[in-house]
Protein backbone atom coordinates (compact mmCIF):
# COMPACT_ATOMS: atom_id res chain seq x y z
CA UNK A 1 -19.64 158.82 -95.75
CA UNK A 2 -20.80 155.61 -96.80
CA UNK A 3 -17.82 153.89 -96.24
CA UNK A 4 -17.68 155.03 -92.74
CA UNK A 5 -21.16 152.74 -92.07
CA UNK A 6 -20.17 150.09 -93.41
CA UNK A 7 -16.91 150.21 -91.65
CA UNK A 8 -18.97 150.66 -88.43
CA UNK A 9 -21.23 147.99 -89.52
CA UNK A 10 -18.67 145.52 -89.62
CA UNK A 11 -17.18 146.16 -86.54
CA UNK A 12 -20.68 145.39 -85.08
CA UNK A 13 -20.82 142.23 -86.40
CA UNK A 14 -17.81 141.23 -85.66
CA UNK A 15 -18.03 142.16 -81.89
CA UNK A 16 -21.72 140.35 -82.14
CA UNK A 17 -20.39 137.48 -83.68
CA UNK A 18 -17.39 137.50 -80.97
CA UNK A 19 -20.51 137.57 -78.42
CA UNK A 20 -22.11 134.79 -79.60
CA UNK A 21 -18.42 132.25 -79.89
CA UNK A 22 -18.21 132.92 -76.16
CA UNK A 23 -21.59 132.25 -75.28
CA UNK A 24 -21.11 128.89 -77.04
CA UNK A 25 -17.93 128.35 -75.58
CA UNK A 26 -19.51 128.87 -71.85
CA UNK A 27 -22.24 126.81 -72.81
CA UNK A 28 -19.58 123.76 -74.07
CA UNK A 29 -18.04 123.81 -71.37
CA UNK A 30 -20.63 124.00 -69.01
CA UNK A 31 -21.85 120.90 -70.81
CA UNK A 32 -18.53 119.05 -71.01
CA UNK A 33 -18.03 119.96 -66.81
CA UNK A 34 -21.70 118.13 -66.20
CA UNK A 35 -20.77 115.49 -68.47
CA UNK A 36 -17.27 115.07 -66.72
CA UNK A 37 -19.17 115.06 -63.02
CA UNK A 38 -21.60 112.31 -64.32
CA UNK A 39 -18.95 109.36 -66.12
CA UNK A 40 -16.16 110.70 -62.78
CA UNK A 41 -19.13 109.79 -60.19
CA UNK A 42 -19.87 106.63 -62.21
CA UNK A 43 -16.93 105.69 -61.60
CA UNK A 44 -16.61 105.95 -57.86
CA UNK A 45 -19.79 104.30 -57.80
CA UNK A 46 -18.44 101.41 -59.45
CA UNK A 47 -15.13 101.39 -57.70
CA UNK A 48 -17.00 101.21 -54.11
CA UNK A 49 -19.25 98.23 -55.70
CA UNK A 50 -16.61 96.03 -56.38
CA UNK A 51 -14.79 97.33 -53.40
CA UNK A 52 -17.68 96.07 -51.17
CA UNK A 53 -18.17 92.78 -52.44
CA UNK A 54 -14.50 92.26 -52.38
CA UNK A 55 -13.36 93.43 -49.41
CA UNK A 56 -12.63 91.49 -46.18
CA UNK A 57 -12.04 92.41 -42.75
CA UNK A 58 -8.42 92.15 -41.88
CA UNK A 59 -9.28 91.37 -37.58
CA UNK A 60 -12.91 91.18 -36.09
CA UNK A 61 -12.16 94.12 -33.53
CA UNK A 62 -14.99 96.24 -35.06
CA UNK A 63 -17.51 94.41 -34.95
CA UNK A 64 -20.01 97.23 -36.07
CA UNK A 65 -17.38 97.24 -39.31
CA UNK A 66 -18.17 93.71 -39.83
CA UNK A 67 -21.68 93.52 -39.53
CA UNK A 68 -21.70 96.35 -42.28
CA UNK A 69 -19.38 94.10 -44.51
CA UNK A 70 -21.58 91.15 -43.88
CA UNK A 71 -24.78 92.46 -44.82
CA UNK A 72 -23.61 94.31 -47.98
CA UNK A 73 -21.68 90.99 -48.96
CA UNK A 74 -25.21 89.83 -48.70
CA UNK A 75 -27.00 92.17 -50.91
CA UNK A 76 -24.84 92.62 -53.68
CA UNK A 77 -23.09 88.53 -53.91
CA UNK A 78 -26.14 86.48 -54.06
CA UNK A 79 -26.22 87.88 -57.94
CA UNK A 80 -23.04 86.20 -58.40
CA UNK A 81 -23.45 82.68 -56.66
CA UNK A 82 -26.57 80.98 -58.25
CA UNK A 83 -29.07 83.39 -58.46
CA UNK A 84 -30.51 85.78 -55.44
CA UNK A 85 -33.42 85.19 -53.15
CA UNK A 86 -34.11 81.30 -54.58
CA UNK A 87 -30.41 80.05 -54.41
CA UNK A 88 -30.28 81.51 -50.55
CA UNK A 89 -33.77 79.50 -49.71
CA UNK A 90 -31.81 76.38 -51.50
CA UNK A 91 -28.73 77.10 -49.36
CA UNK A 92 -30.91 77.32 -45.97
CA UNK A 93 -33.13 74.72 -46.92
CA UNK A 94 -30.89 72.18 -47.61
CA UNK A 95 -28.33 73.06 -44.34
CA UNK A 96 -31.27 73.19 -42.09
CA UNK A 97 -31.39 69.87 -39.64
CA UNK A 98 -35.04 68.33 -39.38
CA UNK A 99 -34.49 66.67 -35.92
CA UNK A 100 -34.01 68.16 -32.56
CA UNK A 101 -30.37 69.21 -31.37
CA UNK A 102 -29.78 68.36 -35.35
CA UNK A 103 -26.60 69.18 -36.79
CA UNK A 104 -25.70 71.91 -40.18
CA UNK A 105 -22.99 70.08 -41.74
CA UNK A 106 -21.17 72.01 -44.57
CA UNK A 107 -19.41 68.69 -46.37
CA UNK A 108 -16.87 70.22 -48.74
CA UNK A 109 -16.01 67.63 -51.65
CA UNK A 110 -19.92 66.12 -51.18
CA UNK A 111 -20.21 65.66 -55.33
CA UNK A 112 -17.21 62.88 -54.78
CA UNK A 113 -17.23 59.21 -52.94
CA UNK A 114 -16.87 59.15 -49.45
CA UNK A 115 -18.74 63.13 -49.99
CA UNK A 116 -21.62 61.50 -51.27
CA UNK A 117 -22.34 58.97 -48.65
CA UNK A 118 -21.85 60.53 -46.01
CA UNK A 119 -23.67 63.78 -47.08
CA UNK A 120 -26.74 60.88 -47.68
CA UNK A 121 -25.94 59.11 -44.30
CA UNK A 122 -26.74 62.93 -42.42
CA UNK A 123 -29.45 63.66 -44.27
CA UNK A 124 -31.35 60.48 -43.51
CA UNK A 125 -30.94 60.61 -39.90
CA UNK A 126 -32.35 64.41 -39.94
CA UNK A 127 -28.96 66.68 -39.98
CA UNK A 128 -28.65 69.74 -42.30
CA UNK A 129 -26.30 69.22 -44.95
CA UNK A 130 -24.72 71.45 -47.71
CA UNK A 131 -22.53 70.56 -50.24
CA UNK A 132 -20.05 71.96 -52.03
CA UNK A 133 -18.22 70.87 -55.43
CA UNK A 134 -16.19 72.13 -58.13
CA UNK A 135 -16.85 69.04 -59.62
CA UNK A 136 -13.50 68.90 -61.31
CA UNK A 137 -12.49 66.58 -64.28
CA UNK A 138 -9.70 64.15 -62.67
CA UNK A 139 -11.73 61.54 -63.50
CA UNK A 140 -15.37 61.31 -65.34
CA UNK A 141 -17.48 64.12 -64.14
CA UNK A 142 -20.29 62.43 -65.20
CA UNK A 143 -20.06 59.93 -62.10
CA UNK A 144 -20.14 62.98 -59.91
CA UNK A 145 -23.07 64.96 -61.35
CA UNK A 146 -24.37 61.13 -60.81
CA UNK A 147 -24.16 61.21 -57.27
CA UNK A 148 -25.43 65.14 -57.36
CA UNK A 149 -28.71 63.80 -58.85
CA UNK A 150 -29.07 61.00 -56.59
CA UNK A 151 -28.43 63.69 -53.92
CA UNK A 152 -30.30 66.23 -55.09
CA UNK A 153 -33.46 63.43 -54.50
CA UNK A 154 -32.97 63.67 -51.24
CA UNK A 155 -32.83 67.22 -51.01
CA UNK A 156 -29.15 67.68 -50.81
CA UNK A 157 -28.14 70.64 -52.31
CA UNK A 158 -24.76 71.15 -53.89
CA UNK A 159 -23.32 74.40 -54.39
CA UNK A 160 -21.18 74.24 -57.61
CA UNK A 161 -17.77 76.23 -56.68
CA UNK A 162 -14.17 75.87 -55.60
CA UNK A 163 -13.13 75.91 -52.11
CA UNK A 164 -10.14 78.61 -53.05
CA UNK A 165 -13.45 80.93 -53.84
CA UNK A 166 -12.61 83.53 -50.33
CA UNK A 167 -15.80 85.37 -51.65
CA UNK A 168 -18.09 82.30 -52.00
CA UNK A 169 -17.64 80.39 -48.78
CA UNK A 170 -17.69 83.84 -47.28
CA UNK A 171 -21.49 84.06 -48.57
CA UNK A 172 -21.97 80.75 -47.02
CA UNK A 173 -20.98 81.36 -43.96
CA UNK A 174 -22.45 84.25 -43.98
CA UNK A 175 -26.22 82.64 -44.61
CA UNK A 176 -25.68 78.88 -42.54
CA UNK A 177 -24.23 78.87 -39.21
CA UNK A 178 -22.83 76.03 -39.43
CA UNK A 179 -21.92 73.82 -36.58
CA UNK A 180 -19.74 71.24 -38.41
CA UNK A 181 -17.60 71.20 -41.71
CA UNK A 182 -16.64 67.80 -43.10
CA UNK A 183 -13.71 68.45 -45.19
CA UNK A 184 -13.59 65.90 -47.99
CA UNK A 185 -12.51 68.02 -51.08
CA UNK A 186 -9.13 67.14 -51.81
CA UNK A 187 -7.10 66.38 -55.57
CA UNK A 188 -7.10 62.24 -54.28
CA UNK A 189 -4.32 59.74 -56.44
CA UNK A 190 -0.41 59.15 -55.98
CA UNK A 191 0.02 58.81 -59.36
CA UNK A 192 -1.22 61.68 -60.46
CA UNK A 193 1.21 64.32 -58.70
CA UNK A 194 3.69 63.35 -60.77
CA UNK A 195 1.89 65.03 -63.79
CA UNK A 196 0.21 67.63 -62.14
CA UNK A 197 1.97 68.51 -58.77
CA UNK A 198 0.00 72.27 -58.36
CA UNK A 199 -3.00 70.85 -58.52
CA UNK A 200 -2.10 69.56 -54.98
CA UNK A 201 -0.82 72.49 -53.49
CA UNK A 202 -3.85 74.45 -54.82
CA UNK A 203 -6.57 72.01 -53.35
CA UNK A 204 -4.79 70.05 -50.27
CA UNK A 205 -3.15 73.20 -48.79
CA UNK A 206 -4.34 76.25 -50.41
CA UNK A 207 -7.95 75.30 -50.05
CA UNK A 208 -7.49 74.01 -47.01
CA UNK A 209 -6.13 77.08 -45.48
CA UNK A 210 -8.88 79.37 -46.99
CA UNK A 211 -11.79 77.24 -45.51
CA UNK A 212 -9.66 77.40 -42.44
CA UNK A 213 -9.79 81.37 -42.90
CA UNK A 214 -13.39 81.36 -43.31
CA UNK A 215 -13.85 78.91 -40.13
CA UNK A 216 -11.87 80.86 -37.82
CA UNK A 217 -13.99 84.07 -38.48
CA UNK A 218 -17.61 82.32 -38.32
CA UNK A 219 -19.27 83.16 -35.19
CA UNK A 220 -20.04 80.54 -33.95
CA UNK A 221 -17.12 78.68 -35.39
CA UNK A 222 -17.74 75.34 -36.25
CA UNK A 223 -16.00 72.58 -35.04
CA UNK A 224 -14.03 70.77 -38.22
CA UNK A 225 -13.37 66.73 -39.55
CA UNK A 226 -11.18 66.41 -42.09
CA UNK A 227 -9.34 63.73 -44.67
CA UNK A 228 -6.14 63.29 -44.19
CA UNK A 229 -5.06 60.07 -45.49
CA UNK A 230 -2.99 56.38 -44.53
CA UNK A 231 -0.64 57.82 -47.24
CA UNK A 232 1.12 60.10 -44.16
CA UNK A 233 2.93 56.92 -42.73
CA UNK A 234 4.72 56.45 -45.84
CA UNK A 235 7.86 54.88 -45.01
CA UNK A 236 7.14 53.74 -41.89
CA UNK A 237 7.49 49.91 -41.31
CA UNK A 238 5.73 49.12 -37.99
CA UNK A 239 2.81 47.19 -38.12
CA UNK A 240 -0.26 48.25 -38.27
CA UNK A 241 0.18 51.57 -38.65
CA UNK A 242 -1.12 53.54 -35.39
CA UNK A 243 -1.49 57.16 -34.84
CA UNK A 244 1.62 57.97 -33.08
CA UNK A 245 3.76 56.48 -35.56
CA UNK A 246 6.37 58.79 -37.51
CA UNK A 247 4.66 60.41 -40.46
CA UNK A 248 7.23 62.31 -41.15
CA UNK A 249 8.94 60.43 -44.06
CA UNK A 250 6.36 61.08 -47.15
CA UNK A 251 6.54 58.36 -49.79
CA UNK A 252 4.62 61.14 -52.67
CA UNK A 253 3.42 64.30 -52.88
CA UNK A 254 0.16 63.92 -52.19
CA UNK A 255 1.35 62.09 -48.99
CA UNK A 256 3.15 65.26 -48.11
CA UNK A 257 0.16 67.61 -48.41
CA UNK A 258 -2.02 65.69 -46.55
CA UNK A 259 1.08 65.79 -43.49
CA UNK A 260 0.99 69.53 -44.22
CA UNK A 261 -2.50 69.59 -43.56
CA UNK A 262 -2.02 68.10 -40.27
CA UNK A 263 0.23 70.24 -38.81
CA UNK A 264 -1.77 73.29 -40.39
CA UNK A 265 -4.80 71.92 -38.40
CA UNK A 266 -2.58 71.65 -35.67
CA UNK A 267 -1.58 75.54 -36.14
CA UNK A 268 -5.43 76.72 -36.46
CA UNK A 269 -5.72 75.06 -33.60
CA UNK A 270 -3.67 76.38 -31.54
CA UNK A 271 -3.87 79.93 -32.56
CA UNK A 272 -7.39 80.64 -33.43
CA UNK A 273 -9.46 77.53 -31.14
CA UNK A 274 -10.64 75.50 -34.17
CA UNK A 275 -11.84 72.46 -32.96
CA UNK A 276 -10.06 69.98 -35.37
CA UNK A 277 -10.17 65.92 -36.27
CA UNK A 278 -8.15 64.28 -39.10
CA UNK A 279 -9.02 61.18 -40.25
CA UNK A 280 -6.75 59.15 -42.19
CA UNK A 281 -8.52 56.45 -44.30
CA UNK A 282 -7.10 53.53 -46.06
CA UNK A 283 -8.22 52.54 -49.40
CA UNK A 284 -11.73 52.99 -49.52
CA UNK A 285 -13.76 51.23 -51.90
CA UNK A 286 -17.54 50.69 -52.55
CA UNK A 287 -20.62 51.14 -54.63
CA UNK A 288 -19.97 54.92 -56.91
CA UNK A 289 -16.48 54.65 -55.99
CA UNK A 290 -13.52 56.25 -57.82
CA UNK A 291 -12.49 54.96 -61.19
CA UNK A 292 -8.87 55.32 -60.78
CA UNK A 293 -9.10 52.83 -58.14
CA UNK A 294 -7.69 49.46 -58.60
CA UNK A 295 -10.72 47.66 -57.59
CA UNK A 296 -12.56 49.82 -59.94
CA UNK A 297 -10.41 49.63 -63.15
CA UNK A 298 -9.74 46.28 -62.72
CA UNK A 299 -13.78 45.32 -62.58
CA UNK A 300 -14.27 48.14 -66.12
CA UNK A 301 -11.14 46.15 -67.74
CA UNK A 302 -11.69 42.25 -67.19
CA UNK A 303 -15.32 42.83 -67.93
CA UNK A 304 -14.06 43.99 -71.24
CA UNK A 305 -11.95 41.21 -71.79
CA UNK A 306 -8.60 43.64 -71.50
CA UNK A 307 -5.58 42.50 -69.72
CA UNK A 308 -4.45 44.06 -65.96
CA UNK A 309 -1.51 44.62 -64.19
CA UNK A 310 -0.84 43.20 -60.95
CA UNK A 311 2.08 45.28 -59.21
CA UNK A 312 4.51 43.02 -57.09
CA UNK A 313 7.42 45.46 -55.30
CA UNK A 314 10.69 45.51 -56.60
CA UNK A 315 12.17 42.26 -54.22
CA UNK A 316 8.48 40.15 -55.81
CA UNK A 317 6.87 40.15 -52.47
CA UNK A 318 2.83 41.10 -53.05
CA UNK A 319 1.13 44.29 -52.62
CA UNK A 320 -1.61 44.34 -50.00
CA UNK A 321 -4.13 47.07 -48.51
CA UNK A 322 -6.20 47.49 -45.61
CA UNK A 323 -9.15 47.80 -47.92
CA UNK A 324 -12.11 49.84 -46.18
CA UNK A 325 -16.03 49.46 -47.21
CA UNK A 326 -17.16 52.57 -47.55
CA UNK A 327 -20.12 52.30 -45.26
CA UNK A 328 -17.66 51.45 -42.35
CA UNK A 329 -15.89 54.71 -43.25
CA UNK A 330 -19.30 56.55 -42.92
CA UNK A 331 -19.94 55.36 -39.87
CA UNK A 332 -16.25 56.61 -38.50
CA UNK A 333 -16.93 60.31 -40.18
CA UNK A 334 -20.50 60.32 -38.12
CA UNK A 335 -18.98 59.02 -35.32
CA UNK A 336 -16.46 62.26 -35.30
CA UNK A 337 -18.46 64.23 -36.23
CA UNK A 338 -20.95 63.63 -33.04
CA UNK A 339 -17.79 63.28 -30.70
CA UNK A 340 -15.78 66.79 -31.83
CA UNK A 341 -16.15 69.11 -29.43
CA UNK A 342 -17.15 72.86 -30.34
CA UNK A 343 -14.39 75.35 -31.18
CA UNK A 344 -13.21 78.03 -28.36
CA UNK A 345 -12.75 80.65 -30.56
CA UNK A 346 -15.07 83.48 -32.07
CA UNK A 347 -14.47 85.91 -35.01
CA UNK A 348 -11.40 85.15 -34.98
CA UNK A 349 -10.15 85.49 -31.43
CA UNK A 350 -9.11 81.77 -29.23
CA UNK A 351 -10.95 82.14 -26.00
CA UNK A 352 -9.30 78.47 -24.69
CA UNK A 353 -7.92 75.41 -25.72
CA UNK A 354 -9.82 73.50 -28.36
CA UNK A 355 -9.69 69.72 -29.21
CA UNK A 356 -7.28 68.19 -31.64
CA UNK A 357 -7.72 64.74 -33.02
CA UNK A 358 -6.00 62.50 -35.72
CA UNK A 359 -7.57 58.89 -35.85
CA UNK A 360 -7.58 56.11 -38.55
CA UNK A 361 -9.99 54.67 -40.24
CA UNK A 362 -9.26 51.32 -41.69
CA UNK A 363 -10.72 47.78 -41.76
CA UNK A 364 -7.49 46.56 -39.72
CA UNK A 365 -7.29 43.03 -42.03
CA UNK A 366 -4.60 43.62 -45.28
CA UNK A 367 -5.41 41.80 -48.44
CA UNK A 368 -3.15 41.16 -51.25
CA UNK A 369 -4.15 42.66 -54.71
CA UNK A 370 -3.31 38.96 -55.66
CA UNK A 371 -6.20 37.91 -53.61
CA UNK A 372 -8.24 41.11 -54.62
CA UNK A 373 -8.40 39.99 -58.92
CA UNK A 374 -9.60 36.45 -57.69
CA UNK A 375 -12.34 37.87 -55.73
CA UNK A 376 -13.21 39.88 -58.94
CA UNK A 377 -12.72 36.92 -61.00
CA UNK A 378 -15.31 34.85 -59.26
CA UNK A 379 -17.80 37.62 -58.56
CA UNK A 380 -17.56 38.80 -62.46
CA UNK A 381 -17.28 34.89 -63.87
CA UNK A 382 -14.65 35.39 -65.57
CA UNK A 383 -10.67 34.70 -65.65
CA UNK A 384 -8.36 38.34 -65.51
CA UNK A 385 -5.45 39.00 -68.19
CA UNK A 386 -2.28 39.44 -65.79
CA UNK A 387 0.23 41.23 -66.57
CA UNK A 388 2.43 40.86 -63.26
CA UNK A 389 4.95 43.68 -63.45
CA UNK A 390 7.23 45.48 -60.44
CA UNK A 391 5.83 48.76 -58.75
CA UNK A 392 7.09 51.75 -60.60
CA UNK A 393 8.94 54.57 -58.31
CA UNK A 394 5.90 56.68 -58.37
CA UNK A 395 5.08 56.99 -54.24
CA UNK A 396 2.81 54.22 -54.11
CA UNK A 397 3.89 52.18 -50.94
CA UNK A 398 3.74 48.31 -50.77
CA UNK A 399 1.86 47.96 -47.57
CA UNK A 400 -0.90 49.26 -45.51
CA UNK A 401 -2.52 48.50 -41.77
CA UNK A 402 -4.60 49.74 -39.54
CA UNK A 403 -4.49 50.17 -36.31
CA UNK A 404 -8.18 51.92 -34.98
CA UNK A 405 -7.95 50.79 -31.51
CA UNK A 406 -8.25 54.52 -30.44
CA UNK A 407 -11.15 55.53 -32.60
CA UNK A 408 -13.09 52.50 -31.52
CA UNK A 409 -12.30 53.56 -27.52
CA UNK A 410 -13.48 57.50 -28.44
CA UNK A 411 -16.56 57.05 -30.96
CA UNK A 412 -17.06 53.25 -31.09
CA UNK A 413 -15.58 52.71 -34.82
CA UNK A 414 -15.22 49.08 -35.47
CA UNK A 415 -15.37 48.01 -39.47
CA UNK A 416 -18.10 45.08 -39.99
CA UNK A 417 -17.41 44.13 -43.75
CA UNK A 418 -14.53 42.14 -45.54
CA UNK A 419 -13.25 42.40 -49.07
CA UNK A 420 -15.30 39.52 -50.16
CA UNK A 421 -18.61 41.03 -49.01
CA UNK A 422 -17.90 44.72 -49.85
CA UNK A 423 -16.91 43.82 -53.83
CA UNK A 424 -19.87 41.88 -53.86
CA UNK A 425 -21.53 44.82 -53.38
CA UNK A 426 -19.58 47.21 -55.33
CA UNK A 427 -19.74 44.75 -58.52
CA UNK A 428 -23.58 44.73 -58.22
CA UNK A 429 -23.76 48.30 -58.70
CA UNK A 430 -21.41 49.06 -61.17
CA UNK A 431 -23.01 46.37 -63.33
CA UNK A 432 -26.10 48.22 -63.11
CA UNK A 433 -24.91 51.49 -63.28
CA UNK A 434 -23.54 50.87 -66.89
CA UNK A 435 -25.46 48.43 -67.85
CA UNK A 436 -23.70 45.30 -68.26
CA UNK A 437 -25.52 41.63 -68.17
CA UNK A 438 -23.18 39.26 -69.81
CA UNK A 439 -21.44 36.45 -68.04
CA UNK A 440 -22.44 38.00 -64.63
CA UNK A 441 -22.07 35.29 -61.58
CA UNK A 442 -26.15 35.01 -60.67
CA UNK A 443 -25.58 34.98 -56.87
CA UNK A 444 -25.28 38.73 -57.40
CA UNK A 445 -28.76 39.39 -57.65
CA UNK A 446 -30.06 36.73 -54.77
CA UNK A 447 -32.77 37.82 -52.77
CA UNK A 448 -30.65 38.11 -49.76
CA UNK A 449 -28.46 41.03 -51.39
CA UNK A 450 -28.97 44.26 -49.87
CA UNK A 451 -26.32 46.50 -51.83
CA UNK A 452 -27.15 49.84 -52.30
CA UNK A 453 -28.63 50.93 -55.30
């Protein structure tokens, strides 16, 4: 009898213990469903984030679609370009003209030379300007984040970033509408393709085309100058070089990408209304100029007593260049930028023809890098090292001229300085710039100078 209870007993306990396994099992997996719903939404959450801020429209036919990606890109980017709220009032602030009928320049490349100056020429006359700058390390950074200060006094802002950034200009566009782009940023030398040839393709084309991208969705578009460069005649041998010369034989690569940028301007052009200007400038030189210049390393060298090489071409006849002041360049890159007519297209769509220009910019009077070291020489008071040695097969070409009769009939461009004057000035800056006193010619600091600080 006793047996019998505790044999019914058991079973009890079992089938109560049996109870309580699947209550805890419902109960697990209850929790593990809830828990499974939570990280599975998470994720979709995070998938449509970064889906939104990188998405772009493929066409501009919905425009309702657009809008939407437009003013997401605006709420979620700002976090990743500078900041929020205060980088978009620097952005607008800085692009926004101060004169009537004013124009909202975005200059691309504004941290570099001719950038600089003519970012500083805009803002002084009351235009909006913007700059952008990825403010690379081809030569001394520190001379750009130079000009960015001096800029930055006169409330220039530069946006630090890389024209190949889709997502960033995007952002830009979407806050300034823009009515001109001055395309400066480009990887600049001869020499240097021939150690780092993608570094070309990536900025001269590949950038090009993607602010190209950006431009021919803006709405309004904005009407686009450009750099090409003297470099595009190559080996052409008529003189002076004029605009409807062949360009078609490139002497280096970086030559050939700046020919490939003309006849991708002249493809934008055609299919989507950009209004479009190239201008092809020859050897520009001037106060916070480039260092791998000739002018420029030449001046750093003989005042440090090193020796230079003067390149004669391979028959021993002398190199020359149509050596262009840098203010006279300015002057041409205003003067097309207030003569280039507004795009025809919008969002994407050409509505009618559009202008297309190509024009030089030169000083139209070829010196001979001979002549260039004794100008140096009596500016700096002293007597250069030479080392006169043949011109290495590396693209450079012997010989440059300019014709600008036909920028001078559009937009009045007509260069006012020589050689003589514009080194005078140069030299007086970079002497104060780094600081160097000794055996300086005095007529450099005569009261009649008026070389930019």
């Amino acid at each position: 009898m006793t047996s019998s209870l505790d044999t019914s007993k058991v079973m009890k306990l079992e089938r109560y213990n049996s109870y309580i396994r699947r209550v805890n099992s419902s109960k697990l997996i209850a929790a593990s469903s809830k828990l499974l719903f939570r990280v599975t939404l998470l994720v979709a959450l995070l998938l449509i984030f970064f889906f939104t801020i990188n998405y772009h429209p493929l066409s501009s036919e919905n425009t309702s679609h657009h809008h939407i990606h437009t003013t997401t890109h605006n709420l979620l980017s700002s976090a990743f370009y500078g900041g929020g709220a205060a980088w978009e009032k620097q952005v607008r602030h800085s692009s926004t003209p101060r004169r009537a009928n004013g124009l909202s320049v975005l200059v691309t490349g504004a941290a570099g030379f001719v950038g600089s100056h003519c970012s500083m020429a805009l803002k002084k006359r009351g235009d909006g300007v913007l700059g952008i700058d990825n403010f690379n390390s081809y030569y001394d950074p520190s001379l750009k984040r130079g000009r960015q200060k001096l800029l930055a006094q006169h409330e220039i802002f530069i946006v630090e970033g890389d024209i190949n950034d889709a997502d960033l200009l995007s952002k830009l566009f979407d806050i300034v509408p823009f009515t001109h782009v001055l395309h400066l940023a480009a990887q600049a030398g001869v020499r240097y393709a021939m150690k780092n040839p993608q570094s070309y393709i990536k900025s001269n084309i590949a950038g090009f085309v993607n602010l190209l991208e950006m431009a021919k969705l803006a709405n309004p578009q904005p009407a686009i100058v450009w750099a090409s460069s003297s470099s595009v005649y190559g080996l052409n041998t008529n003189i002076p070089f004029s605009e409807n010369h062949r360009t078609d034989q490139p002497a280096s690569l970086y030559a050939a990408t700046k020919k490939a940028g003309e006849e991708i301007a002249h493809t934008y052009n055609h299919i989507y209304g950009l209004s479009l200007t190239a201008l092809r400038f020859f050897t520009v030189y001037g106060p916070w100029g480039r260092p791998d210049m000739a002018y420029f390393f030449f001046t750093k060298d003989m005042t440090q007593g090193k020796p230079i090489n003067v390149y004669v071409t391979q028959d021993n006849k002398e190199v020359a260049r149509d050596f262009t002041y840098i203010d006279d360049v300015v002057k041409g890159c205003l003067g097309a930028l207030d003569t280039a007519e507004k795009s025809t297209g919008s969002g994407g769509k050409k509505k009618g023809p559009a202008q297309l220009r190509v024009y030089n910019l030169g000083n139209t009077s070829p010196v001979s890098v001979k002549k260039l070291v004794t100008i140096l020489e009596s500016l700096l008071n002293v007597k250069a090292k030479k080392n006169v040695i043949k011109m290495p097969r590396n693209g450079d070409v012997p010989f440059t001229h300019a014709n600008v009769s036909l920028a001078y009939r559009d937009f009045g461009y007509k260069p006012t300085t020589d050689l003589s004057s514009g080194l005078r000035k140069f030299v007086k800056w970079y002497l104060s710039y780094y600081g160097i006193q000794s055996k300086v010619n005095k007529e450099l600091n005569s009261p009649n100078d008026h070389s930019e600080d």
